[in-house]
C-alpha atoms as a PDB file:
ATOM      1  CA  UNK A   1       0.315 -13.761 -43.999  1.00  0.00           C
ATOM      2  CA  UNK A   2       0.744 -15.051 -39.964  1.00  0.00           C
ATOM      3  CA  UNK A   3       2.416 -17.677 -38.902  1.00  0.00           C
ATOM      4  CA  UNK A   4       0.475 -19.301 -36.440  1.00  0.00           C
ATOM      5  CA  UNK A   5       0.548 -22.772 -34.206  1.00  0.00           C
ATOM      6  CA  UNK A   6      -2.687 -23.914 -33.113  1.00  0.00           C
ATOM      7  CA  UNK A   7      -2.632 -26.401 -29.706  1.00  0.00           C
ATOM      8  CA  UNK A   8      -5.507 -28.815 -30.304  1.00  0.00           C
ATOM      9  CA  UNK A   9      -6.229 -28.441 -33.443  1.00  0.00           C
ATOM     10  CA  UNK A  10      -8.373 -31.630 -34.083  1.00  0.00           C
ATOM     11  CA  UNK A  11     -10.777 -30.328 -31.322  1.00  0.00           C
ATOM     12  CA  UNK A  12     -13.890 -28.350 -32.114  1.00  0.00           C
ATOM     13  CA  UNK A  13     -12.987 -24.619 -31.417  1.00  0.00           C
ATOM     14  CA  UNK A  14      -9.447 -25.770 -32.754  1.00  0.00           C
ATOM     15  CA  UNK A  15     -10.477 -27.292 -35.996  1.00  0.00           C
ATOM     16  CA  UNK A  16     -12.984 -24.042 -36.322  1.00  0.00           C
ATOM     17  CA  UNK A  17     -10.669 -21.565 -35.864  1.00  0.00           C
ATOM     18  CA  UNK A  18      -7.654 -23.078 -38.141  1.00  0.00           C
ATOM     19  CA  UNK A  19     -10.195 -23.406 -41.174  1.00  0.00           C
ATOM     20  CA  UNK A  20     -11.059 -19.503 -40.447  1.00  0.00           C
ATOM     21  CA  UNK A  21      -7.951 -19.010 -40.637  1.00  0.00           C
ATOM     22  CA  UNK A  22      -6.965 -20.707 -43.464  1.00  0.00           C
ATOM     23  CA  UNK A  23      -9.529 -18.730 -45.176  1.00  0.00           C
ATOM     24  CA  UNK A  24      -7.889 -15.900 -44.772  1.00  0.00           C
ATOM     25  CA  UNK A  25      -4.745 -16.914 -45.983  1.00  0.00           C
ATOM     26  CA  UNK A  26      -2.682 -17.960 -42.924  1.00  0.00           C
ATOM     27  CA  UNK A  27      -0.020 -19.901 -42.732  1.00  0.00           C
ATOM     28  CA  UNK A  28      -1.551 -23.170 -39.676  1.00  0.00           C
ATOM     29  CA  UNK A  29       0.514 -25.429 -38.001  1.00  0.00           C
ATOM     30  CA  UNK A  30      -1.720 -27.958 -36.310  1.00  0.00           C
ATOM     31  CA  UNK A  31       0.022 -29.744 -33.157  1.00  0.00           C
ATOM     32  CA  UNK A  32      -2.350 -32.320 -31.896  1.00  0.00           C
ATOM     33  CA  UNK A  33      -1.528 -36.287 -30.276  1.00  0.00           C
ATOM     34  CA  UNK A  34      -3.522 -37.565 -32.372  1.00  0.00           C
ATOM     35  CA  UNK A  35      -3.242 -34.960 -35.988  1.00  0.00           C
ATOM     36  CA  UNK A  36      -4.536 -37.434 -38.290  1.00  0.00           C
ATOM     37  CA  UNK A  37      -7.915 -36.168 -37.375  1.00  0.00           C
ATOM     38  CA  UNK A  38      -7.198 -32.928 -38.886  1.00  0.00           C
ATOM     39  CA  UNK A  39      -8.523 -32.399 -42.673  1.00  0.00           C
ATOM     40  CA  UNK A  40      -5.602 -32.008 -45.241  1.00  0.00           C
ATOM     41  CA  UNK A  41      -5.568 -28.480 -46.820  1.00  0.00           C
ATOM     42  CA  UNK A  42      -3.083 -25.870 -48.840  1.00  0.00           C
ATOM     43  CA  UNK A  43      -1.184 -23.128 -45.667  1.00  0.00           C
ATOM     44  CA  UNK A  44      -2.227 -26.424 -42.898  1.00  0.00           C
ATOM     45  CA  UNK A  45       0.845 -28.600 -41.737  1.00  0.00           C
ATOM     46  CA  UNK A  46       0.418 -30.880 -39.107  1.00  0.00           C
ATOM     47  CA  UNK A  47       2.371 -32.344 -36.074  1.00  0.00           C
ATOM     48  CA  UNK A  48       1.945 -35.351 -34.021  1.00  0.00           C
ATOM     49  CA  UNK A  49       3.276 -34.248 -30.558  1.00  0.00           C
ATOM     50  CA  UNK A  50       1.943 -33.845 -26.812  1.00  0.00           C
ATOM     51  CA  UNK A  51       2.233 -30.177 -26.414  1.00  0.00           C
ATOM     52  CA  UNK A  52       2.144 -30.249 -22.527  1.00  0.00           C
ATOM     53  CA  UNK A  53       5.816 -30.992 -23.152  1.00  0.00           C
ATOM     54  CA  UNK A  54       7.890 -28.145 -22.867  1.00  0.00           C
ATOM     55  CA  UNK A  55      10.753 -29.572 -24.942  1.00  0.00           C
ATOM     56  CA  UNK A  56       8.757 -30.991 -27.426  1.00  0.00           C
ATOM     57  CA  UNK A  57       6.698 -27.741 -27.895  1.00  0.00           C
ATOM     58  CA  UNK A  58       9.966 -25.630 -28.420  1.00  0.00           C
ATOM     59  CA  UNK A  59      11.182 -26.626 -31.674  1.00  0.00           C
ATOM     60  CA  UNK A  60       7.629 -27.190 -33.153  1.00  0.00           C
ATOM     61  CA  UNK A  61       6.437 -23.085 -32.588  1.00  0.00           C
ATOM     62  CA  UNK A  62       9.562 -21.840 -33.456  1.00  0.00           C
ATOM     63  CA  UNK A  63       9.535 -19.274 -36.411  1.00  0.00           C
ATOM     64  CA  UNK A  64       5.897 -19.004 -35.835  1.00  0.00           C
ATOM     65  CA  UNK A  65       4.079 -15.668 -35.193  1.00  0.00           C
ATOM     66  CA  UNK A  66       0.913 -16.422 -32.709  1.00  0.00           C
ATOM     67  CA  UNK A  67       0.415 -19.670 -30.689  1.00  0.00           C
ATOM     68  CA  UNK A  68      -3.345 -20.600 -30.548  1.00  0.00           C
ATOM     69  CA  UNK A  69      -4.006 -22.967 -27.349  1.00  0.00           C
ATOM     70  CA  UNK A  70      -7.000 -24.477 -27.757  1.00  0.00           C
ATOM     71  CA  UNK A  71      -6.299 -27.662 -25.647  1.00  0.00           C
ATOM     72  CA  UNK A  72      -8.580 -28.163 -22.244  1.00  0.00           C
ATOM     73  CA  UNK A  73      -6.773 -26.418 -19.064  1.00  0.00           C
ATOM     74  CA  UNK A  74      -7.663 -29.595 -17.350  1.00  0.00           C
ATOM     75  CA  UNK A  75      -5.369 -32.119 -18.338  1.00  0.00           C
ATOM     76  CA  UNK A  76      -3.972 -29.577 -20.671  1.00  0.00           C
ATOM     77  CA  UNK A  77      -1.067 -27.638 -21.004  1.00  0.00           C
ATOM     78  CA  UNK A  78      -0.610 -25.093 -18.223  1.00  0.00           C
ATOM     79  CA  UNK A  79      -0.208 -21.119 -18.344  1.00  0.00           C
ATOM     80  CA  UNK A  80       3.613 -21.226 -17.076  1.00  0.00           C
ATOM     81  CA  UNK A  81       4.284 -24.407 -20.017  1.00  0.00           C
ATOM     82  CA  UNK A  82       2.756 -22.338 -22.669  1.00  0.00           C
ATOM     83  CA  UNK A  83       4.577 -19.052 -21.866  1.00  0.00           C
ATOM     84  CA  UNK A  84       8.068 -21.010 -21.515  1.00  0.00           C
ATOM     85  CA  UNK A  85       7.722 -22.445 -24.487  1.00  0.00           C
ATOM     86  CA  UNK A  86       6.581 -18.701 -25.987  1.00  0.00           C
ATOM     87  CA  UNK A  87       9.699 -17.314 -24.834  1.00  0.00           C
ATOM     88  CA  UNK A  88      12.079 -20.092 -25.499  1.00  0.00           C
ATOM     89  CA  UNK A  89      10.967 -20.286 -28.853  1.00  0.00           C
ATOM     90  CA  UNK A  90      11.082 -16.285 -29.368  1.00  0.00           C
ATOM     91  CA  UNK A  91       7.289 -16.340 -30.463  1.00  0.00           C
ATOM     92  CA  UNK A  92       5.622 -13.201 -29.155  1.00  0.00           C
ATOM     93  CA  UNK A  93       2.194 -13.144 -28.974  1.00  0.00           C
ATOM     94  CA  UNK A  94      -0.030 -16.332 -27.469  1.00  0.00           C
ATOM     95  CA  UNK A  95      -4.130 -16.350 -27.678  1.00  0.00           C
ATOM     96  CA  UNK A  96      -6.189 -18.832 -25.249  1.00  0.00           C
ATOM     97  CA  UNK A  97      -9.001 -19.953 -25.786  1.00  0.00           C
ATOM     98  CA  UNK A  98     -10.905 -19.660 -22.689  1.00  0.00           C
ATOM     99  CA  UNK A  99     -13.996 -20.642 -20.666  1.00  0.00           C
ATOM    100  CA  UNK A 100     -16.765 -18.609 -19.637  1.00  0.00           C
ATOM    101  CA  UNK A 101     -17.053 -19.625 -16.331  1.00  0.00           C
ATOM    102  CA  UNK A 102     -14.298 -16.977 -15.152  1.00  0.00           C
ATOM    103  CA  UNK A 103     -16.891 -14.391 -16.448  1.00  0.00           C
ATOM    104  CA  UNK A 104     -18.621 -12.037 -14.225  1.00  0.00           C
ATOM    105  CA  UNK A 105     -22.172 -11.883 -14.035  1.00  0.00           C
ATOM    106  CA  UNK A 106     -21.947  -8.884 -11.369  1.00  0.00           C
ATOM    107  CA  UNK A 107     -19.325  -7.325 -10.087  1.00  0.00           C
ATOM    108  CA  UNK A 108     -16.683  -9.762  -8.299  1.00  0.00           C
ATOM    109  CA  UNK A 109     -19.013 -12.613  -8.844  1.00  0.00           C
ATOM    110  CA  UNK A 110     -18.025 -15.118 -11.555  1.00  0.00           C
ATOM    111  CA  UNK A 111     -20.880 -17.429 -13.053  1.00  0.00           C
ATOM    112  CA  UNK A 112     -18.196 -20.733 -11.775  1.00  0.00           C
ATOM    113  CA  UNK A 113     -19.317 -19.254  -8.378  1.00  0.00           C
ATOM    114  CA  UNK A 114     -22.674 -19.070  -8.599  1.00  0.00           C
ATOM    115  CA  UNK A 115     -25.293 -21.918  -7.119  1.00  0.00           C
ATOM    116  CA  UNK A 116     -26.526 -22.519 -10.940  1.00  0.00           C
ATOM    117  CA  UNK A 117     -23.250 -23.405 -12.490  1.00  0.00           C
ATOM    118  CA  UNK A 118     -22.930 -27.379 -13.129  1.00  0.00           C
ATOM    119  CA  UNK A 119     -20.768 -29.233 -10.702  1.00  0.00           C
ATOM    120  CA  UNK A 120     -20.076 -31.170 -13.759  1.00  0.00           C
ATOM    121  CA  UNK A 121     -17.924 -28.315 -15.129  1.00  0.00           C
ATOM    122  CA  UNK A 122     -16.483 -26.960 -12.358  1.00  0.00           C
ATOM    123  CA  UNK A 123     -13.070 -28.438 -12.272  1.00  0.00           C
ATOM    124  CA  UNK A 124     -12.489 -27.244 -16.098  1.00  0.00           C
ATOM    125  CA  UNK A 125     -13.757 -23.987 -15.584  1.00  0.00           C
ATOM    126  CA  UNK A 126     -11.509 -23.754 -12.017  1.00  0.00           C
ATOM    127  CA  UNK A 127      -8.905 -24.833 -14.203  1.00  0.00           C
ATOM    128  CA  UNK A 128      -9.332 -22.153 -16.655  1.00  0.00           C
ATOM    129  CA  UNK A 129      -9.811 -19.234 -14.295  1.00  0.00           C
ATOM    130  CA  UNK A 130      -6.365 -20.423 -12.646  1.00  0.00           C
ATOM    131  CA  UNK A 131      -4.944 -20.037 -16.037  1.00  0.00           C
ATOM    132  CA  UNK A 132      -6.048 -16.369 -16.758  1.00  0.00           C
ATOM    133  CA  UNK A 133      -4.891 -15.347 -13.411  1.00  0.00           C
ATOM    134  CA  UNK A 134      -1.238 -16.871 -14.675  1.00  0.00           C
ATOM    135  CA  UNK A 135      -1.304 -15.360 -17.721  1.00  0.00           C
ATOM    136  CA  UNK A 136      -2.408 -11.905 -15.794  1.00  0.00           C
ATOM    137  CA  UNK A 137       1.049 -12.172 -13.732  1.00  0.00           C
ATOM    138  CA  UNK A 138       2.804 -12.079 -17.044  1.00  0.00           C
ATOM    139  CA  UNK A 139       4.775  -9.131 -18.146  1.00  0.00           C
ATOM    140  CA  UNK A 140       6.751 -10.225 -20.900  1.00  0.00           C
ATOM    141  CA  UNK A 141       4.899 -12.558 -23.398  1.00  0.00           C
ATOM    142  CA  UNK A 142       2.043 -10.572 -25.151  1.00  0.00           C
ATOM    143  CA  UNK A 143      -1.042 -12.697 -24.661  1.00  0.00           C
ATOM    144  CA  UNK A 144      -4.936 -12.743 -25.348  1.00  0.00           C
ATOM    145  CA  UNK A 145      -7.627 -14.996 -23.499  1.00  0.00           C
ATOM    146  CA  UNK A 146     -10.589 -14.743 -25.418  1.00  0.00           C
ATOM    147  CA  UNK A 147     -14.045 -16.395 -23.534  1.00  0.00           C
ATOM    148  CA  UNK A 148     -16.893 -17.522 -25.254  1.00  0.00           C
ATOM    149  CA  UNK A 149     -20.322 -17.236 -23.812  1.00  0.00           C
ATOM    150  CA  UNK A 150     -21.811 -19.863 -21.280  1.00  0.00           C
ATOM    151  CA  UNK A 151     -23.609 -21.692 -24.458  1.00  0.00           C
ATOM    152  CA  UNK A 152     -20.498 -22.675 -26.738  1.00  0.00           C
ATOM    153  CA  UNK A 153     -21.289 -25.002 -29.378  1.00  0.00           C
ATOM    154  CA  UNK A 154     -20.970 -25.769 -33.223  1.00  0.00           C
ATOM    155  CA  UNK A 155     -23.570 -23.599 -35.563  1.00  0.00           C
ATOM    156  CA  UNK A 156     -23.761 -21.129 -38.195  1.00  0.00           C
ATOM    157  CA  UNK A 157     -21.073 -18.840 -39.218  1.00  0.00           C
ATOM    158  CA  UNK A 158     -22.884 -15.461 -38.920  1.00  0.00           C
ATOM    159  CA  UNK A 159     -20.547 -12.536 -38.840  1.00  0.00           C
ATOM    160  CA  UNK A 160     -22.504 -11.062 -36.373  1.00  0.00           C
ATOM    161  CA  UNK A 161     -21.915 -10.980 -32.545  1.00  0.00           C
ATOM    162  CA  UNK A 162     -20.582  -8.659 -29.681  1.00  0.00           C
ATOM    163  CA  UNK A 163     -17.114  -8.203 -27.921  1.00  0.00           C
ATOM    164  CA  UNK A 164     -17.423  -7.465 -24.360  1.00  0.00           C
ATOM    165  CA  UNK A 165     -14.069  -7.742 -21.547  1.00  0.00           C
ATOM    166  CA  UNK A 166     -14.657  -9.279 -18.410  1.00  0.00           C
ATOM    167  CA  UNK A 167     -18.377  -9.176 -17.799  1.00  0.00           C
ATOM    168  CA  UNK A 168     -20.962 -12.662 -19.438  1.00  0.00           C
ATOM    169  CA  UNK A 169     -22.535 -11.422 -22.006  1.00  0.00           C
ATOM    170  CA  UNK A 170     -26.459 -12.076 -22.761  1.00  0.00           C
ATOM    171  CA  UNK A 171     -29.216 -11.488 -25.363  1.00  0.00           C
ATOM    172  CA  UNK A 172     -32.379  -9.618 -25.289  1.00  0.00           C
ATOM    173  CA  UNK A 173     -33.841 -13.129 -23.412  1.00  0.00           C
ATOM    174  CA  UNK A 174     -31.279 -13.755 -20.832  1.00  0.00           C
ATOM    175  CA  UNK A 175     -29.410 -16.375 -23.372  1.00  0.00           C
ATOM    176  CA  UNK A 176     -25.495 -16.280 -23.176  1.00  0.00           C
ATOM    177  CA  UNK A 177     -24.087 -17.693 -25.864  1.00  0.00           C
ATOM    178  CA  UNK A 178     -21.994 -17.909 -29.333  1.00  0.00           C
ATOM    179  CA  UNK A 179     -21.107 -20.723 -31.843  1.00  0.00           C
ATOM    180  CA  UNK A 180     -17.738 -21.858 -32.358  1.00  0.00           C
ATOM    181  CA  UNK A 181     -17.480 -20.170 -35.772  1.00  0.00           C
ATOM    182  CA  UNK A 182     -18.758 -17.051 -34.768  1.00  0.00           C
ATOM    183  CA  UNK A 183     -16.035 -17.172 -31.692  1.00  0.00           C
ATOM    184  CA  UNK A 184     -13.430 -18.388 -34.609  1.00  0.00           C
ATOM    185  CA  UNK A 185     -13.551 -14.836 -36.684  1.00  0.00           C
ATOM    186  CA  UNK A 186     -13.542 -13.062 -33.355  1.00  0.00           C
ATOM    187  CA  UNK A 187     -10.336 -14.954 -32.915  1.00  0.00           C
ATOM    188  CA  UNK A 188      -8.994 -14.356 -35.839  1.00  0.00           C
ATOM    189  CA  UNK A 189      -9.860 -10.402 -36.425  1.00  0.00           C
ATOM    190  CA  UNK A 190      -8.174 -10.395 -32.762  1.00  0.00           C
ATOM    191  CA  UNK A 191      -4.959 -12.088 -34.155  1.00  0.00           C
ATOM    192  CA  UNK A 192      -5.277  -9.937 -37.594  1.00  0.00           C
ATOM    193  CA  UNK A 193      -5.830  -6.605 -35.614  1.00  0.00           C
ATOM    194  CA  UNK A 194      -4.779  -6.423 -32.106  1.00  0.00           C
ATOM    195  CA  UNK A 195      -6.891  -4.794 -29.400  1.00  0.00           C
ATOM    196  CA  UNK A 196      -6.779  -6.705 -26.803  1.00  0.00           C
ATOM    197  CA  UNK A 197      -2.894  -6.980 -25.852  1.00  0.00           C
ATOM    198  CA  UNK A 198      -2.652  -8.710 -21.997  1.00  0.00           C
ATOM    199  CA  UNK A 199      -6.346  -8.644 -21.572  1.00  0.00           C
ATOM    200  CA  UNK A 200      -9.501 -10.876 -21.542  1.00  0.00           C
ATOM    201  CA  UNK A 201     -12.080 -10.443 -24.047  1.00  0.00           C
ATOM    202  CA  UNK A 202     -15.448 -12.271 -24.307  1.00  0.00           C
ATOM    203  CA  UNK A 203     -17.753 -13.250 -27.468  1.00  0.00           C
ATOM    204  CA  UNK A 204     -21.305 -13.555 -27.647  1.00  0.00           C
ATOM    205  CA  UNK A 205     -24.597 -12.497 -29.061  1.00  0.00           C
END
């Protein structure tokens, strides 16, 4: 059984990926503002707390094993918070979820950058990219930043989807993307077996 802290928990890929799991057996501790939102279950224990607060994070992630952040990077706790609060606490390993927009969709070109991609989610997406290129200059912590495809939403729990690194993946028709379930075992099989120690991996049909 892990030990692992999950930033955000009451959000959608946070709530997703702390039932997963809890499926499996885990041991969750939910930290969330606002952590009445979170569904009461055996292994889940939740916090009230704002986690962009260094010394408020500390004591709440120590002991644990893996610290999920699953918080928005805009507005949201920040690459050199979240590994502080890693190493202060003597946790080792810390998984992000990330965006898609830092994804390439040919070489040096990522999809933020290209004419199509929504003004509306550009300063998320900015924020996210910033964040991987922080946790990139980090040799200590062990971290994972795992990005879903362009189309991230709720849906079916399938089993069945692709791992790719640093390139968008798409479908037979062009179609990038993966539902939050689907990205939640990905998560956890990453957290259950390591293979992606300091990298970026991507999920997606």
């Amino acid at each position: 059984m892990t030990q692992v802290a999950i930033l955000g928990i009451t959000g959608n890929a946070g709530s997703r990926i702390a039932n997963e799991l809890l499926a499996r057996g885990h041991s969750v501790t939910g930290i969330a503002r606002d952590p009445s939102k979170a569904v009461p279950r055996p292994g889940l224990t939740t916090v009230a707390a704002d986690a962009t607060q260094l010394a408020a994070l500390v004591p709440l992630i120590q002991g644990h094993d893996v610290v999920v952040s699953s918080t928005r990077f805009a507005g949201g706790i920040d690459a050199a918070t979240l590994l502080a609060a890693a190493r202060q606490a003597g946790v080792p390993r810390v998984v992000v979820v990330g965006g898609a927009g830092s994804l390439e969709v040919a070489p040096g070109v990522a999809l933020i950058d290209t004419p199509q991609f929504p003004d509306a989610y550009k300063a998320e997406a900015g924020a996210g990219r910033v964040f991987l290129q922080a946790l990139r200059a980090e040799q200590g912590i062990d971290w994972t930043f795992v990005s879903p495809s362009a189309v991230f939403a709720p849906g079916e729990r399938t089993g069945t989807f692709r791992l790719g690194g640093d390139a968008l993946l798409v479908d037979a028709q062009g179609n990038s993307h993966i539902s939050m379930e689907d990205f939640a075992i990905a998560l956890a099989d990453e957290i259950e077996r390591p293979r992606h120690a300091r990298q970026r991996f991507t999920v997606g049909y």
